[in-house]
N, C-alpha and C. Protein backbone atom coordinates (compact mmCIF):
# COMPACT_ATOMS: atom_id res chain seq x y z
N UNK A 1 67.19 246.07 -132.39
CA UNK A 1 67.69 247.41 -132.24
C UNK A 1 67.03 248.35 -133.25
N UNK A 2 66.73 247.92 -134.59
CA UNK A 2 66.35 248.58 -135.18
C UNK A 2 64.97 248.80 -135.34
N UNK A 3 64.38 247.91 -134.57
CA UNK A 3 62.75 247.61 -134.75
C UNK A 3 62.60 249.14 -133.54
N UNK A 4 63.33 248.96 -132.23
CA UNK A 4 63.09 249.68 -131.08
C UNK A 4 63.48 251.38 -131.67
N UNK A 5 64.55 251.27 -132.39
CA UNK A 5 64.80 252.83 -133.05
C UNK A 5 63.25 253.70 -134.00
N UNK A 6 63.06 252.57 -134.60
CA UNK A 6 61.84 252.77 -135.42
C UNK A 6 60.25 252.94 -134.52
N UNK A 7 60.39 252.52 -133.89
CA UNK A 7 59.20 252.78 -132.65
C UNK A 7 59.54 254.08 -131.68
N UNK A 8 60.83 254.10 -131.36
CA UNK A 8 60.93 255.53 -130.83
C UNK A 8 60.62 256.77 -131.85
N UNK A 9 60.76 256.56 -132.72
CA UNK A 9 60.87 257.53 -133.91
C UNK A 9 59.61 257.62 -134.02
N UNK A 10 58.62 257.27 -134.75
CA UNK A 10 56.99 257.08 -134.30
C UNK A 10 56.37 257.86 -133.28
N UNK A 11 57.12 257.13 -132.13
CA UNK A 11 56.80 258.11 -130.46
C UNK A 11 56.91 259.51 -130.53
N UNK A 12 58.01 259.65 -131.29
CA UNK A 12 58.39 261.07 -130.72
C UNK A 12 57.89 261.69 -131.82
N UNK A 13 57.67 261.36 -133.36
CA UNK A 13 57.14 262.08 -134.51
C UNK A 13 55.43 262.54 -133.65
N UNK A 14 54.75 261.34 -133.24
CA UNK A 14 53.27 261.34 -133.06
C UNK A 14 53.38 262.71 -131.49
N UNK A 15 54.30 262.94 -130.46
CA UNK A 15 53.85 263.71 -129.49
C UNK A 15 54.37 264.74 -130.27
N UNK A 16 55.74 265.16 -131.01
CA UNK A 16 55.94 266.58 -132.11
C UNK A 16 54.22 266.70 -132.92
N UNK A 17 53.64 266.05 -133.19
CA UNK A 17 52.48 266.17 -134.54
C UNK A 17 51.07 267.03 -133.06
N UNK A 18 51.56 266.38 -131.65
CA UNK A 18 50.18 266.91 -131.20
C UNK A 18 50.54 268.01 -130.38
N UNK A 19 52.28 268.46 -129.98
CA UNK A 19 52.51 269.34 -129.50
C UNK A 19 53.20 270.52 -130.40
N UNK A 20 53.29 270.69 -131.41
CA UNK A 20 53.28 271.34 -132.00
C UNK A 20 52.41 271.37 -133.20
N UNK A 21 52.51 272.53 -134.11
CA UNK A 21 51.93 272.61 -135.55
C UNK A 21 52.17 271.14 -136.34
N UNK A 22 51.38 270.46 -136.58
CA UNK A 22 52.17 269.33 -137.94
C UNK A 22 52.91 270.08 -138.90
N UNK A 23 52.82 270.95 -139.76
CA UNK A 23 53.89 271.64 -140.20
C UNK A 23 54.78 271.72 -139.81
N UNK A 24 55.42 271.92 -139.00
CA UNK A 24 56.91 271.85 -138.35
C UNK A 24 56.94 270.19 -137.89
N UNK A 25 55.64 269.54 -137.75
CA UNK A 25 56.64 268.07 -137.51
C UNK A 25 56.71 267.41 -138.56
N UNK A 26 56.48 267.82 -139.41
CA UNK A 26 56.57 267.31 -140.85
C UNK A 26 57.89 267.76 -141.74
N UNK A 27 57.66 268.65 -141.58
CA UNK A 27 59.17 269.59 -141.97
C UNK A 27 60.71 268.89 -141.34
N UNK A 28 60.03 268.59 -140.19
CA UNK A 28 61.44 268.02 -139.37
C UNK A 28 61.63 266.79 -139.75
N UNK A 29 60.60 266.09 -140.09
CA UNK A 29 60.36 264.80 -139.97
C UNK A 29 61.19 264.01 -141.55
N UNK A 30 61.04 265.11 -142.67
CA UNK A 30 61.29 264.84 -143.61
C UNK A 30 63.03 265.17 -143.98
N UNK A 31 63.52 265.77 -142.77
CA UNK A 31 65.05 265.33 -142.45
C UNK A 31 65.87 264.43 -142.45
N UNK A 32 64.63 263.58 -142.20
CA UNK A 32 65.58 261.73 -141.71
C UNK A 32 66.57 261.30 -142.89
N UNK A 33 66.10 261.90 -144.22
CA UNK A 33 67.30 261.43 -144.94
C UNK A 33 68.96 261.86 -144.78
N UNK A 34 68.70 262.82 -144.13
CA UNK A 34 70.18 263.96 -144.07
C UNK A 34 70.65 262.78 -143.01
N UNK A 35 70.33 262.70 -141.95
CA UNK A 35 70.63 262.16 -140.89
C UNK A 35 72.08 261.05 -140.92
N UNK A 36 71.69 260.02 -142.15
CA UNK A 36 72.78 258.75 -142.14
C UNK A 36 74.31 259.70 -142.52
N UNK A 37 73.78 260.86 -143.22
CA UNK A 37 74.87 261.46 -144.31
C UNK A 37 75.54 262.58 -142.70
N UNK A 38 75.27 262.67 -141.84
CA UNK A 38 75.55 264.00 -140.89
C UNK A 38 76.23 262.96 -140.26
N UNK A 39 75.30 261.50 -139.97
CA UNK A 39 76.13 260.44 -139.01
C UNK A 39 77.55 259.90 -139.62
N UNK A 40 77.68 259.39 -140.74
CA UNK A 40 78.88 259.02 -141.51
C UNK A 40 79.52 259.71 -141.76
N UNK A 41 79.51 260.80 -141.57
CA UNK A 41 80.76 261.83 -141.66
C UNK A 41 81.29 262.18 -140.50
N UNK A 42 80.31 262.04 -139.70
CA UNK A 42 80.52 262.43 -137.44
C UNK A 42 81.43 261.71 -137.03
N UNK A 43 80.74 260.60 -137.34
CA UNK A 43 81.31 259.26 -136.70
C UNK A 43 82.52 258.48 -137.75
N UNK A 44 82.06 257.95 -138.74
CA UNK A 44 83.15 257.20 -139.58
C UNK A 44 83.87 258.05 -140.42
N UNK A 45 83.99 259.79 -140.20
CA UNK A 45 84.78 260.10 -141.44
C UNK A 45 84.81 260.04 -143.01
N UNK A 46 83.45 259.31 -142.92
CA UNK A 46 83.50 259.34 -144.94
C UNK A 46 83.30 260.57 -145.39
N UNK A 47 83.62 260.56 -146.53
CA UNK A 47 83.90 261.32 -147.49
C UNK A 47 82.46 262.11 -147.93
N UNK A 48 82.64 263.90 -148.12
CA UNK A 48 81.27 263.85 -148.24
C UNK A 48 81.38 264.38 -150.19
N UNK A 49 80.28 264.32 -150.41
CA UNK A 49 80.89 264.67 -152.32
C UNK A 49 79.79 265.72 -152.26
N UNK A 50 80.48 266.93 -153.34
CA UNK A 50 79.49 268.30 -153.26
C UNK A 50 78.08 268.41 -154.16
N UNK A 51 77.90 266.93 -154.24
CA UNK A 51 76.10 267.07 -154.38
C UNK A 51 76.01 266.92 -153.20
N UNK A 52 76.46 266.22 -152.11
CA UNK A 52 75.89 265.94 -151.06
C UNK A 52 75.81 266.97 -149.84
N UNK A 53 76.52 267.74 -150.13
CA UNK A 53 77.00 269.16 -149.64
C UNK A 53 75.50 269.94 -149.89
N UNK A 54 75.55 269.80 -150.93
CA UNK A 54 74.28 270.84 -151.86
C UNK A 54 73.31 270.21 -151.29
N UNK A 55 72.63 269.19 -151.11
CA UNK A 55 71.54 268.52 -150.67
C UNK A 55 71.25 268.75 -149.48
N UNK A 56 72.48 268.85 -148.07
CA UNK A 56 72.23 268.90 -147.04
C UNK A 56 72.19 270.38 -146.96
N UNK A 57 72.49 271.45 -147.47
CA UNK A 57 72.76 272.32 -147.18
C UNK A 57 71.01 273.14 -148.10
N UNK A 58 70.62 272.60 -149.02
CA UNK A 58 69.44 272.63 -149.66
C UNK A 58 68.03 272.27 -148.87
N UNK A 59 68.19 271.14 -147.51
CA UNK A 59 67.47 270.51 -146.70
C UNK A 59 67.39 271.43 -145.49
N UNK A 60 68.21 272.47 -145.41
CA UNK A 60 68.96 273.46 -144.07
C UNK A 60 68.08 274.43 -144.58
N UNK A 61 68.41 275.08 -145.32
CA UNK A 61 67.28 276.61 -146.19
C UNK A 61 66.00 275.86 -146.34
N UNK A 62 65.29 274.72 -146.87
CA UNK A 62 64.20 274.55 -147.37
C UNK A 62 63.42 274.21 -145.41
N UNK A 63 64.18 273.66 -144.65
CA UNK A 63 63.64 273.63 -143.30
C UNK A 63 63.45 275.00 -142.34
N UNK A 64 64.05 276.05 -142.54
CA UNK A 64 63.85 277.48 -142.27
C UNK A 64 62.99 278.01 -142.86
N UNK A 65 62.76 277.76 -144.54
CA UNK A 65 61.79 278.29 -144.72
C UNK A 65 60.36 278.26 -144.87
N UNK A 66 60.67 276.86 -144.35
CA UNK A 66 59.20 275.98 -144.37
C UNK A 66 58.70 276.37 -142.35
N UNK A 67 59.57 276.48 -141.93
CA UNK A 67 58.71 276.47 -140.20
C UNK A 67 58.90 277.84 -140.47
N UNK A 68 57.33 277.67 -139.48
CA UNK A 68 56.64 279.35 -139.34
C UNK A 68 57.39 279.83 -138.23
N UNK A 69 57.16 281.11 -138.60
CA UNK A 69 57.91 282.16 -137.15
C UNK A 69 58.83 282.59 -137.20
């Protein structure tokens, strides 16, 4: 499961890198950390603590201001 998640991810990073700017798939790409922290709070309800607040919300402004347009 996790091998097949990691190969889709690949897939879809490599057609974002040739259909758009790499800048923006890079930008997006470097999201993946937010991701577990957006999922565990969606889904299981954990607890979020206000560095983590600050981080995701730091990852939100620094991704707006990094894609062009």
């Amino acid at each position: 499961m996790i091998g097949a998640g990691a190969a889709l991810g690949l897939i879809l990073y490599l057609l974002a890198a040739q259909r758009q700017l790499p800048a923006v798939a890079v930008v997006l790409a470097s999201l993946c950390p937010a991701l577990p922290v957006v999922l565990g709070v969606a889904l299981l309800r954990e607890p979020v603590t206000r560095r983590q607040v600050a981080g995701l919300l730091g990852a939100g402004a620094a991704t707006v201001l990094l894609t062009p347009g």
